[in-house]
C-alpha atoms as a PDB file:
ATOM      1  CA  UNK A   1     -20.395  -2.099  14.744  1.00  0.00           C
ATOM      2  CA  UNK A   2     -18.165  -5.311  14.941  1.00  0.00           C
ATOM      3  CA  UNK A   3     -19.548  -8.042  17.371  1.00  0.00           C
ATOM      4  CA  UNK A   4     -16.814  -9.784  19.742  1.00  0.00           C
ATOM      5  CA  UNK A   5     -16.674 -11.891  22.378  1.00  0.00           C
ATOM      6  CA  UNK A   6     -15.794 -10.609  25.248  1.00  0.00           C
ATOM      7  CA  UNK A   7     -16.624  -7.076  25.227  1.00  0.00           C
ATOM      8  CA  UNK A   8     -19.649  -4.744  24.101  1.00  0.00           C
ATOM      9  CA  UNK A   9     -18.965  -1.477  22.398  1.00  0.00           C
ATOM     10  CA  UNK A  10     -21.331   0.941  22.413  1.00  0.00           C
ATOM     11  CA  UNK A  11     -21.338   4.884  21.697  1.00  0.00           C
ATOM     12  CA  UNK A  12     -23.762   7.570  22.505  1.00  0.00           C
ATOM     13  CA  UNK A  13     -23.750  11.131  22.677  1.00  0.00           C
ATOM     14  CA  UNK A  14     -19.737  11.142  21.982  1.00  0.00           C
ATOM     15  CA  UNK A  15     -18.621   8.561  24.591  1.00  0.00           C
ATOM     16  CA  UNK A  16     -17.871   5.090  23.544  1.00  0.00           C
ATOM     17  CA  UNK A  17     -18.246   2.125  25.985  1.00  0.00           C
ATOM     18  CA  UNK A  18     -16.432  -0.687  26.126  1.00  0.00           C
ATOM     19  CA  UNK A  19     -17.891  -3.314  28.890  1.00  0.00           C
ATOM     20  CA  UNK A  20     -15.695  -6.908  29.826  1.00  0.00           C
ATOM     21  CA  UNK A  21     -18.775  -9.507  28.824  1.00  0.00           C
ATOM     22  CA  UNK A  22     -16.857 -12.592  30.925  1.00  0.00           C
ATOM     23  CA  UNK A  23     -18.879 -12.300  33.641  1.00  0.00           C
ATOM     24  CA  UNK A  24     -18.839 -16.142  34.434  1.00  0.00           C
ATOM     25  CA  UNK A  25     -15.112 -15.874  34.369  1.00  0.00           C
ATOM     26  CA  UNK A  26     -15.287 -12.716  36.613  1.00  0.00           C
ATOM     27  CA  UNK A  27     -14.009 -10.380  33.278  1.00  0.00           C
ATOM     28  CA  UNK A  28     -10.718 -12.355  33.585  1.00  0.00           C
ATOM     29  CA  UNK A  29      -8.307 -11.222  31.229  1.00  0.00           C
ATOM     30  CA  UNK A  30      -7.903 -13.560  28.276  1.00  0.00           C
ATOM     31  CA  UNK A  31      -5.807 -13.030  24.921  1.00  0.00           C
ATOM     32  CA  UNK A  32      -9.110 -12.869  23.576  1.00  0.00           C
ATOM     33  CA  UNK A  33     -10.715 -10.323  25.368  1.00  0.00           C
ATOM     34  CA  UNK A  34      -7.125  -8.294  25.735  1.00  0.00           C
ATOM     35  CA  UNK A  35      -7.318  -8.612  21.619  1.00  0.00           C
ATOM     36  CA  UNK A  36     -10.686  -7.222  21.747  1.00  0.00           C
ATOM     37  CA  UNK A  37     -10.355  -4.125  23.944  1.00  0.00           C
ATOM     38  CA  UNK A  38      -7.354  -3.659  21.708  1.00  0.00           C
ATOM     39  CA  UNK A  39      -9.095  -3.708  18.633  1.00  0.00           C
ATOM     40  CA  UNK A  40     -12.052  -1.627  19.676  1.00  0.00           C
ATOM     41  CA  UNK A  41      -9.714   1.497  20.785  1.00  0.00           C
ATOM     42  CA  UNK A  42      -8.324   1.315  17.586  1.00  0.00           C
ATOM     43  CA  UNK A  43     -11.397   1.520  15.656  1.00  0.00           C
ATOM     44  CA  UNK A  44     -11.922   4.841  17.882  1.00  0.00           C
ATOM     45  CA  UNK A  45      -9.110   6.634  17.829  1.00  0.00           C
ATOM     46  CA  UNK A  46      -9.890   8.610  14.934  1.00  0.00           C
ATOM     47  CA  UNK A  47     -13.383   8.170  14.857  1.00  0.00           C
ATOM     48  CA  UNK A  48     -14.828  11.480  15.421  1.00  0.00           C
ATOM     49  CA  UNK A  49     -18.146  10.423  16.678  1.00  0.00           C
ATOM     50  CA  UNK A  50     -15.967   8.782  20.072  1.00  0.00           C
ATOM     51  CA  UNK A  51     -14.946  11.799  22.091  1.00  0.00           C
ATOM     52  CA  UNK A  52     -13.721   9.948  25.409  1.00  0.00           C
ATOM     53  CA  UNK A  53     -13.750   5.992  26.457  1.00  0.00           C
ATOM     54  CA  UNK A  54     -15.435   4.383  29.069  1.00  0.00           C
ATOM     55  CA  UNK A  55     -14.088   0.667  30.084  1.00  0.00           C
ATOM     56  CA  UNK A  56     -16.496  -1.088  33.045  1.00  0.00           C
ATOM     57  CA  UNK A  57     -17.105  -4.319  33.702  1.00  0.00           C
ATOM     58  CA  UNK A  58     -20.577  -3.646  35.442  1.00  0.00           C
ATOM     59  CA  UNK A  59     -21.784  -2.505  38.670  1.00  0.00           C
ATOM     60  CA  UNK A  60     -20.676  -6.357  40.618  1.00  0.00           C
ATOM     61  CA  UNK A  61     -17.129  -6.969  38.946  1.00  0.00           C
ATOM     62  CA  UNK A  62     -13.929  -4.777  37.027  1.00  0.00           C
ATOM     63  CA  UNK A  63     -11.768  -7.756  36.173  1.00  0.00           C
ATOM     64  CA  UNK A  64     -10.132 -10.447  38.283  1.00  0.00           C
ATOM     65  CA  UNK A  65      -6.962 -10.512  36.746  1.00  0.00           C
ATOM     66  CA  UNK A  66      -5.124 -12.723  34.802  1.00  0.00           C
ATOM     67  CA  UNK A  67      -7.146 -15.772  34.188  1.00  0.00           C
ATOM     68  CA  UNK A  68      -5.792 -18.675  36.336  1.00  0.00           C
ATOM     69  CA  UNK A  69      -7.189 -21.624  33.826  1.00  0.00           C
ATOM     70  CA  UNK A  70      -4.599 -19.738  31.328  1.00  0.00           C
ATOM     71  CA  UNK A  71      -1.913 -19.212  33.548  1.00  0.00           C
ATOM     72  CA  UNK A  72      -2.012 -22.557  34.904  1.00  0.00           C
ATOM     73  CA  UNK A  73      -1.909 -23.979  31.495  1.00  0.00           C
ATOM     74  CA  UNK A  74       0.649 -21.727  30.080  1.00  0.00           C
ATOM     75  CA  UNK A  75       3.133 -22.997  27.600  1.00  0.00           C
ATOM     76  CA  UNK A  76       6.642 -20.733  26.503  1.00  0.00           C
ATOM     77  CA  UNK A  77       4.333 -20.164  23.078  1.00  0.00           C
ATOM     78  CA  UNK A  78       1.021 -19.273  24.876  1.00  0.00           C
ATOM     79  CA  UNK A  79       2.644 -17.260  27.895  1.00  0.00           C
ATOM     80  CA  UNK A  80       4.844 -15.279  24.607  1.00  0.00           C
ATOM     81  CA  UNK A  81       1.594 -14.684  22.882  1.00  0.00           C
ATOM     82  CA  UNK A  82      -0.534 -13.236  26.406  1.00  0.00           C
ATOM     83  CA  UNK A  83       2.496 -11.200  26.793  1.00  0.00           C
ATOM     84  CA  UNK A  84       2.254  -9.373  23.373  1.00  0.00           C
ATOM     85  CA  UNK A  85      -1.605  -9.376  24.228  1.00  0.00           C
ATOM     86  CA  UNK A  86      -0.749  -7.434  27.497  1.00  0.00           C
ATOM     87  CA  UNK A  87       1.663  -5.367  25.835  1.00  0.00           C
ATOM     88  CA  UNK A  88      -0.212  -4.384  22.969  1.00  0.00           C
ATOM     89  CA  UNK A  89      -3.650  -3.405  25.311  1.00  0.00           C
ATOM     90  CA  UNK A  90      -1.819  -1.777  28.750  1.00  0.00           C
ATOM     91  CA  UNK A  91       0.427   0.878  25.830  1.00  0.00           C
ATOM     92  CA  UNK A  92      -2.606   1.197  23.785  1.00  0.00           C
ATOM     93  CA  UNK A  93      -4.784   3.004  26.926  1.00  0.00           C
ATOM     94  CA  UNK A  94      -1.108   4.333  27.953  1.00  0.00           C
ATOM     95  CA  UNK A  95      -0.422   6.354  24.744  1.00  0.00           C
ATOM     96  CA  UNK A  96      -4.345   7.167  23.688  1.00  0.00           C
ATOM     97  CA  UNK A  97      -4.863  10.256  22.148  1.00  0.00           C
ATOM     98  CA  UNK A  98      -8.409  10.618  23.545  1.00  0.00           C
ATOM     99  CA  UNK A  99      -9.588  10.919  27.221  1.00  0.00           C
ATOM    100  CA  UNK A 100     -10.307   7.000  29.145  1.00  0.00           C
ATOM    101  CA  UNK A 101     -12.569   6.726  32.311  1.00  0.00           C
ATOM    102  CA  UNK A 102     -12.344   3.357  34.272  1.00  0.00           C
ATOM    103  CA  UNK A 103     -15.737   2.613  35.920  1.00  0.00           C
ATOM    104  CA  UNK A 104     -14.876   0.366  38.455  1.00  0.00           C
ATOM    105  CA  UNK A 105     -17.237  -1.830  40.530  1.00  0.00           C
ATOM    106  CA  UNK A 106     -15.957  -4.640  42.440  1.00  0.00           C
ATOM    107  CA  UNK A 107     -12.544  -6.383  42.561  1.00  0.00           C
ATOM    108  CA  UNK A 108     -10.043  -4.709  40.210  1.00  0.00           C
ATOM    109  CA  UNK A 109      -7.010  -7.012  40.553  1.00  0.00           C
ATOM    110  CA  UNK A 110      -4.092  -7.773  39.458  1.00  0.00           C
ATOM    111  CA  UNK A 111      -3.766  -7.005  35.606  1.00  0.00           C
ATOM    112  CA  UNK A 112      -7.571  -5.531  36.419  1.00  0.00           C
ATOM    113  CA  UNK A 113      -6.134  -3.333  38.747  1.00  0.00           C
ATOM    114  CA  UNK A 114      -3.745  -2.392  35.480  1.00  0.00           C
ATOM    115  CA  UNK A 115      -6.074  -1.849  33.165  1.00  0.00           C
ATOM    116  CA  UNK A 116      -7.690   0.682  35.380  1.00  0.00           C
ATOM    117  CA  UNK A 117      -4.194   2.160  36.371  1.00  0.00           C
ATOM    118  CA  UNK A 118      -3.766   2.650  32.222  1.00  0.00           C
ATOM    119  CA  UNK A 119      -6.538   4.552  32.038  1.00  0.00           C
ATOM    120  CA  UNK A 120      -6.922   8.991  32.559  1.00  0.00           C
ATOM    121  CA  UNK A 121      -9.037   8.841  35.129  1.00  0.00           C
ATOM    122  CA  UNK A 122     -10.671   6.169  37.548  1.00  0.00           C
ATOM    123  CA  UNK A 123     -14.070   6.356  39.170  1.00  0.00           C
ATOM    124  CA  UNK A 124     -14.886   4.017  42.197  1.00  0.00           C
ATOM    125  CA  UNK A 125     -17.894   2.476  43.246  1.00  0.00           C
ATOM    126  CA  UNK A 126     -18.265   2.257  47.108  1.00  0.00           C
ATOM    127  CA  UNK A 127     -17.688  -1.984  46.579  1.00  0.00           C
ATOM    128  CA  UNK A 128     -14.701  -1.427  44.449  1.00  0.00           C
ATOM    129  CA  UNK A 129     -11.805  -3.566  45.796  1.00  0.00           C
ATOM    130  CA  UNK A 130      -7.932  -3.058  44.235  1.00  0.00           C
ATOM    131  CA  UNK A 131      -4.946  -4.766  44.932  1.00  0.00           C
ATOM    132  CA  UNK A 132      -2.072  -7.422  43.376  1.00  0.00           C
ATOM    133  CA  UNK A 133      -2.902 -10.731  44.194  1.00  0.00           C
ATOM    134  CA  UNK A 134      -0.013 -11.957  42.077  1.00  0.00           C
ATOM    135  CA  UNK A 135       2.482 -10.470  44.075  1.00  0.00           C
ATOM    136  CA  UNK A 136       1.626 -13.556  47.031  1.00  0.00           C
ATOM    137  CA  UNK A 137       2.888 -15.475  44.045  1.00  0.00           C
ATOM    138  CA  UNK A 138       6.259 -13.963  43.763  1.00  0.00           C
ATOM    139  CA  UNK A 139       4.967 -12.136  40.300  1.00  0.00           C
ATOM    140  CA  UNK A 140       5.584  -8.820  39.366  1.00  0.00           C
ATOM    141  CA  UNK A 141       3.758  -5.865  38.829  1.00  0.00           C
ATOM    142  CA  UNK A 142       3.680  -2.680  36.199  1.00  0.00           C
ATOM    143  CA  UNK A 143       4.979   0.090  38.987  1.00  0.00           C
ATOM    144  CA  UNK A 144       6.048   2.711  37.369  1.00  0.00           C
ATOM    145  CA  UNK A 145       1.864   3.869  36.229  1.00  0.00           C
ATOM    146  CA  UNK A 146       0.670   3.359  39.838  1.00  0.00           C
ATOM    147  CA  UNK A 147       3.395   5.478  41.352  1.00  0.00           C
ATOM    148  CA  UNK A 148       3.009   8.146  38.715  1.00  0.00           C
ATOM    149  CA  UNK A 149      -0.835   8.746  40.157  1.00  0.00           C
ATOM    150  CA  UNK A 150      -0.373   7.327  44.060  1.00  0.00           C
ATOM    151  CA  UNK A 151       2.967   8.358  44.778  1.00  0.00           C
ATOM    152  CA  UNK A 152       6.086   6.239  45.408  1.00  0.00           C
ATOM    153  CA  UNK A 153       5.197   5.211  49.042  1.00  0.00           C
ATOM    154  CA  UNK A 154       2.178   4.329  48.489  1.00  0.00           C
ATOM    155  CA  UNK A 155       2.640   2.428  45.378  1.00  0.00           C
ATOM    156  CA  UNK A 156       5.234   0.711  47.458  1.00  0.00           C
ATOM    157  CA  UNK A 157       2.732  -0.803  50.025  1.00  0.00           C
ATOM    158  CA  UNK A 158       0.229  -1.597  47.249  1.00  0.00           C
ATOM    159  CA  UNK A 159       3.490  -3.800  45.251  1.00  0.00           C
ATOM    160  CA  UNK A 160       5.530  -4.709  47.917  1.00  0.00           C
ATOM    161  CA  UNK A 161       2.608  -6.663  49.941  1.00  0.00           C
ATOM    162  CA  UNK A 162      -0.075  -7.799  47.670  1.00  0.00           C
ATOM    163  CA  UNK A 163      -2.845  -6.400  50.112  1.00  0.00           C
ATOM    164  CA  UNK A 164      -6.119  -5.136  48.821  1.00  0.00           C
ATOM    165  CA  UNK A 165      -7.226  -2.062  49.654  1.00  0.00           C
ATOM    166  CA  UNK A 166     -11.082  -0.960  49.691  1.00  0.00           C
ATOM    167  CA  UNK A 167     -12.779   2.167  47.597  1.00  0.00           C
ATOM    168  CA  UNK A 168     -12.244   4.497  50.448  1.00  0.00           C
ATOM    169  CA  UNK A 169      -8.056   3.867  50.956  1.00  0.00           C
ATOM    170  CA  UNK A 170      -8.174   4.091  47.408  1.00  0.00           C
ATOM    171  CA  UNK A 171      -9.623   7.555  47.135  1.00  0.00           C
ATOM    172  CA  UNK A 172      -7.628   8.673  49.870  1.00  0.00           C
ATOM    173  CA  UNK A 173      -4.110   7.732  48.092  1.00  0.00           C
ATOM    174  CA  UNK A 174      -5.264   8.941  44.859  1.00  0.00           C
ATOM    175  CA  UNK A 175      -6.124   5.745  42.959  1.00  0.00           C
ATOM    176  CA  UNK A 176      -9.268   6.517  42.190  1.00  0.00           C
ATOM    177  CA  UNK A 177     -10.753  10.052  41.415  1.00  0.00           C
ATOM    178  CA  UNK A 178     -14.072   9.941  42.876  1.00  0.00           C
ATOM    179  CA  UNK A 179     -15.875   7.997  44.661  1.00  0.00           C
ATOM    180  CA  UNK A 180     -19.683   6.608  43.057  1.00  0.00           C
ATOM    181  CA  UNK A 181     -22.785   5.120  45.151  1.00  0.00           C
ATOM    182  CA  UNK A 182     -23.024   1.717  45.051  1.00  0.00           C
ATOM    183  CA  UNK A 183     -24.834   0.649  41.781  1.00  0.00           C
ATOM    184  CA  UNK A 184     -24.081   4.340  40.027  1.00  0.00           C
ATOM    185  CA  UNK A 185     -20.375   3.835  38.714  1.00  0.00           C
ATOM    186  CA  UNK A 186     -21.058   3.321  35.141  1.00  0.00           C
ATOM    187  CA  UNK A 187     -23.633   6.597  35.383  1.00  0.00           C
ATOM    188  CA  UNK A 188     -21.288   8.685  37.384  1.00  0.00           C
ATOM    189  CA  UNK A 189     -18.552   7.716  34.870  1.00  0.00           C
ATOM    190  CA  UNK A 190     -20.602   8.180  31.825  1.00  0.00           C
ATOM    191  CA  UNK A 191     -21.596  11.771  33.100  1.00  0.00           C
ATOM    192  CA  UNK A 192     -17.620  12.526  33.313  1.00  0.00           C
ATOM    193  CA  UNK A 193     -17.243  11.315  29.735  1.00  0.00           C
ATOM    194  CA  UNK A 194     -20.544  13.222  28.539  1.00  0.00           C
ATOM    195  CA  UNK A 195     -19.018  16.292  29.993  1.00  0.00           C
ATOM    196  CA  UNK A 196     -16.107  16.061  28.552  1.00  0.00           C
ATOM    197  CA  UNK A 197     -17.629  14.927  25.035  1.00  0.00           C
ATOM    198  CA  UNK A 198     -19.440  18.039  25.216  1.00  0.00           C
ATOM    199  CA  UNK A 199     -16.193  20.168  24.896  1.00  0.00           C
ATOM    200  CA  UNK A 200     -15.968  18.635  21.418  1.00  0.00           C
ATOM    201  CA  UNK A 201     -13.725  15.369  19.770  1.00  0.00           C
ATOM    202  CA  UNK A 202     -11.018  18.430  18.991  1.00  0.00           C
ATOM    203  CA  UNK A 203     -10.886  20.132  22.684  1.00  0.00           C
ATOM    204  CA  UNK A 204     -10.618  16.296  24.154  1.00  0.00           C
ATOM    205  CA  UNK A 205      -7.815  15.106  22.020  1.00  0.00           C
ATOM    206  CA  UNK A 206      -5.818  18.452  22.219  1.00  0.00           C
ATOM    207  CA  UNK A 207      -6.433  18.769  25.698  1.00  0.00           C
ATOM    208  CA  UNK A 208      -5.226  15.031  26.121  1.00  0.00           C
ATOM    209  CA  UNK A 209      -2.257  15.021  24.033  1.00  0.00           C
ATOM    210  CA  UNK A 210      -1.072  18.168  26.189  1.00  0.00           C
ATOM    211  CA  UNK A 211      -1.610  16.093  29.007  1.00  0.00           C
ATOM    212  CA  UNK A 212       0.771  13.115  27.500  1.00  0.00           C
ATOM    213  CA  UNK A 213       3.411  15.722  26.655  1.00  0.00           C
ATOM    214  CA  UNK A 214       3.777  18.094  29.365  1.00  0.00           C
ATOM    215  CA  UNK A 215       4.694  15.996  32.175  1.00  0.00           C
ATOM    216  CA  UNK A 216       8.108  15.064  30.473  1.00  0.00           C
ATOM    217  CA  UNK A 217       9.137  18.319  30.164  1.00  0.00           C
ATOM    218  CA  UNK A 218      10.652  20.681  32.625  1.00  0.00           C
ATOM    219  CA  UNK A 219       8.513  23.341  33.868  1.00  0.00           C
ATOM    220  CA  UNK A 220      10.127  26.139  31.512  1.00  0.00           C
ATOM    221  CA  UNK A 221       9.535  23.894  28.362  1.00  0.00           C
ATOM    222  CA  UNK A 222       6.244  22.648  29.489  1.00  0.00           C
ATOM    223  CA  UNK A 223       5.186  26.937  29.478  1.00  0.00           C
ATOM    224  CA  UNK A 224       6.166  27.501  25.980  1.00  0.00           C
ATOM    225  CA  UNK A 225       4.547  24.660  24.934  1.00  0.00           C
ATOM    226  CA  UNK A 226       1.509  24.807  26.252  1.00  0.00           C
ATOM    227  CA  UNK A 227       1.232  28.610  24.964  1.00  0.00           C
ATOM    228  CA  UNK A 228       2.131  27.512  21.506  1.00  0.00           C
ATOM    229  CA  UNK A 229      -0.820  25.086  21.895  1.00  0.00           C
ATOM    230  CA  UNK A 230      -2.947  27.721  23.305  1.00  0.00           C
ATOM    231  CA  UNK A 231      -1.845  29.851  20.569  1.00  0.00           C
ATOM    232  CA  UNK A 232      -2.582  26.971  17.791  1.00  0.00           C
ATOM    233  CA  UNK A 233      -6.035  26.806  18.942  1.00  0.00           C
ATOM    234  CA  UNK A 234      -6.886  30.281  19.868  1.00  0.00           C
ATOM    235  CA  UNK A 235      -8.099  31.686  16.115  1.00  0.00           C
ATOM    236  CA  UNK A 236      -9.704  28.247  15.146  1.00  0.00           C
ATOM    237  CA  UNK A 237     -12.773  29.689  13.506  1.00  0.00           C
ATOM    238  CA  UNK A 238     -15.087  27.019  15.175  1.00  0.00           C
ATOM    239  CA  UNK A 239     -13.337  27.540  18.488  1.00  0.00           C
ATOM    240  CA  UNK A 240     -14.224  31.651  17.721  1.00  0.00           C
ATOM    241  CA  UNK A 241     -17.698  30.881  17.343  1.00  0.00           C
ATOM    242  CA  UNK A 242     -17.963  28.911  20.567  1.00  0.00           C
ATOM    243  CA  UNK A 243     -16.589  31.598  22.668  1.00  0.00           C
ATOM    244  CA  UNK A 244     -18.616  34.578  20.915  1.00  0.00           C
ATOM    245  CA  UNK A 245     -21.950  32.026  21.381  1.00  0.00           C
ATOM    246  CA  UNK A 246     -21.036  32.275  24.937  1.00  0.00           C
ATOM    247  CA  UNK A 247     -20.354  36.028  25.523  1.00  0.00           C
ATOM    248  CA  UNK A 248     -23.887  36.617  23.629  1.00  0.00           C
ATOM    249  CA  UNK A 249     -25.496  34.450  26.482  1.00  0.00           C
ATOM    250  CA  UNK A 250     -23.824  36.106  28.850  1.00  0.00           C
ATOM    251  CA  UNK A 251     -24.727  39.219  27.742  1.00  0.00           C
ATOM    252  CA  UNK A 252     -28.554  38.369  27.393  1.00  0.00           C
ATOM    253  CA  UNK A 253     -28.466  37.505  31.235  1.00  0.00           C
END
């Protein structure tokens, strides 16, 4: 497996890991390490031993954000270059065709906070903190994710002020999914990602690309489409076995 910098990649049992390794730097985001993650979901997309993605930083720290040594140093080259970084990472977890799990422990801000927004689903250790720091600075943020899972008012009050909220407001707007023990988010996470490895690298990426489609379509559309899918899928002789495997244990009980 390729070695980087600023990230480990690991897969077992059909979930691949991807961990933010700049712990001194509080998993800052970097072009570097924004390259890397990058780089690593493309080498899984259509690997079919990488049924859903798991991106932590640890138990202690997500990702600060935007690394100030880099922003305070920024040039028009450099702050072009970060831009295509951010670009190229935040549509790559946008548009993925399998299933992503933020494990988040600790801050998540800023461009943090957007990497877990980006993601399908976000699990929260109790010490998880989220907010947009950047906003104090008269910087913008990418709205139009968060309001998609929070809601417009709330999204709002997250953009609008810059305040942090803890792992507890967060679950109750919707940010995160569930809520983990302290010290538990990358299990509780991995579990998620096990289960839904365990549905097959086919299931997960059909599943998820109906979940990328349907919500642009208006309800009537989204019905035929979803039971031409279900109809694609249906008389898959592997998919046949599966369900006949299951009535047999049924019918032994």
């Amino acid at each position: 497996m390729t070695e980087y910098e600023n990230i480990a990649a690991t897969v077992k049992n059909g979930v691949g890991t991807i961990t933010f390794t700049r712990l001194e730097r509080r998993n800052a985001l970097s072009v570097e390490l924004m390259t890397d993650l990058s780089d690593q979901l493309d080498a899984w997309v259509y690997d079919d031993e990488v049924a859903a993605v798991v991106l932590t930083g640890g138990e202690d720290v997500f990702c600060a954000g935007l690394d100030l040594d880099l922003q305070s140093g920024f040039t028009d080259e450099t702050r072009a270059i970060y831009s295509e970084a951010c670009l190229r990472a935040y549509g790559t977890l946008l548009d993925y065709r399998k299933p992503t799990i933020a494990a988040v422990g600790g801050p998540a801000l800023g461009g943090g906070c957007d990497v877990a927004v980006f993601t399908d689903i976000r699990i929260g250790s109790e010490n998880a903190i989220f907010g947009y720091p950047q906003i104090k600075f008269g910087l913008t943020p990418y709205f139009s994710p968060l309001w998609r899972i929070v809601g417009l008012s709330q999204a709002k009050l997250l953009t609008f002020s810059g305040d942090r909220i803890d792992a507890a407001e967060a679950l109750r707007i919707g940010l995160i999914d569930r809520l983990a023990p302290a010290g538990e988010v990358i299990d509780v996470a991995t579990a998620l990602a096990s289960s839904i490895a365990e549905t097959t690298v086919k299931s997960a990426v059909n599943n998820k690309e109906m979940a990328r489609t349907s919500p642009a379509l208006d309800p009537v559309s989204a019905l035929t489409y979803e039971t031409l899918a279900y109809r694609e899928v249906i008389w898959h002789p592997d998919i046949v076995a599966r369900i006949n495997e299951a009535y047999r244990r049924i019918k032994k009980k």
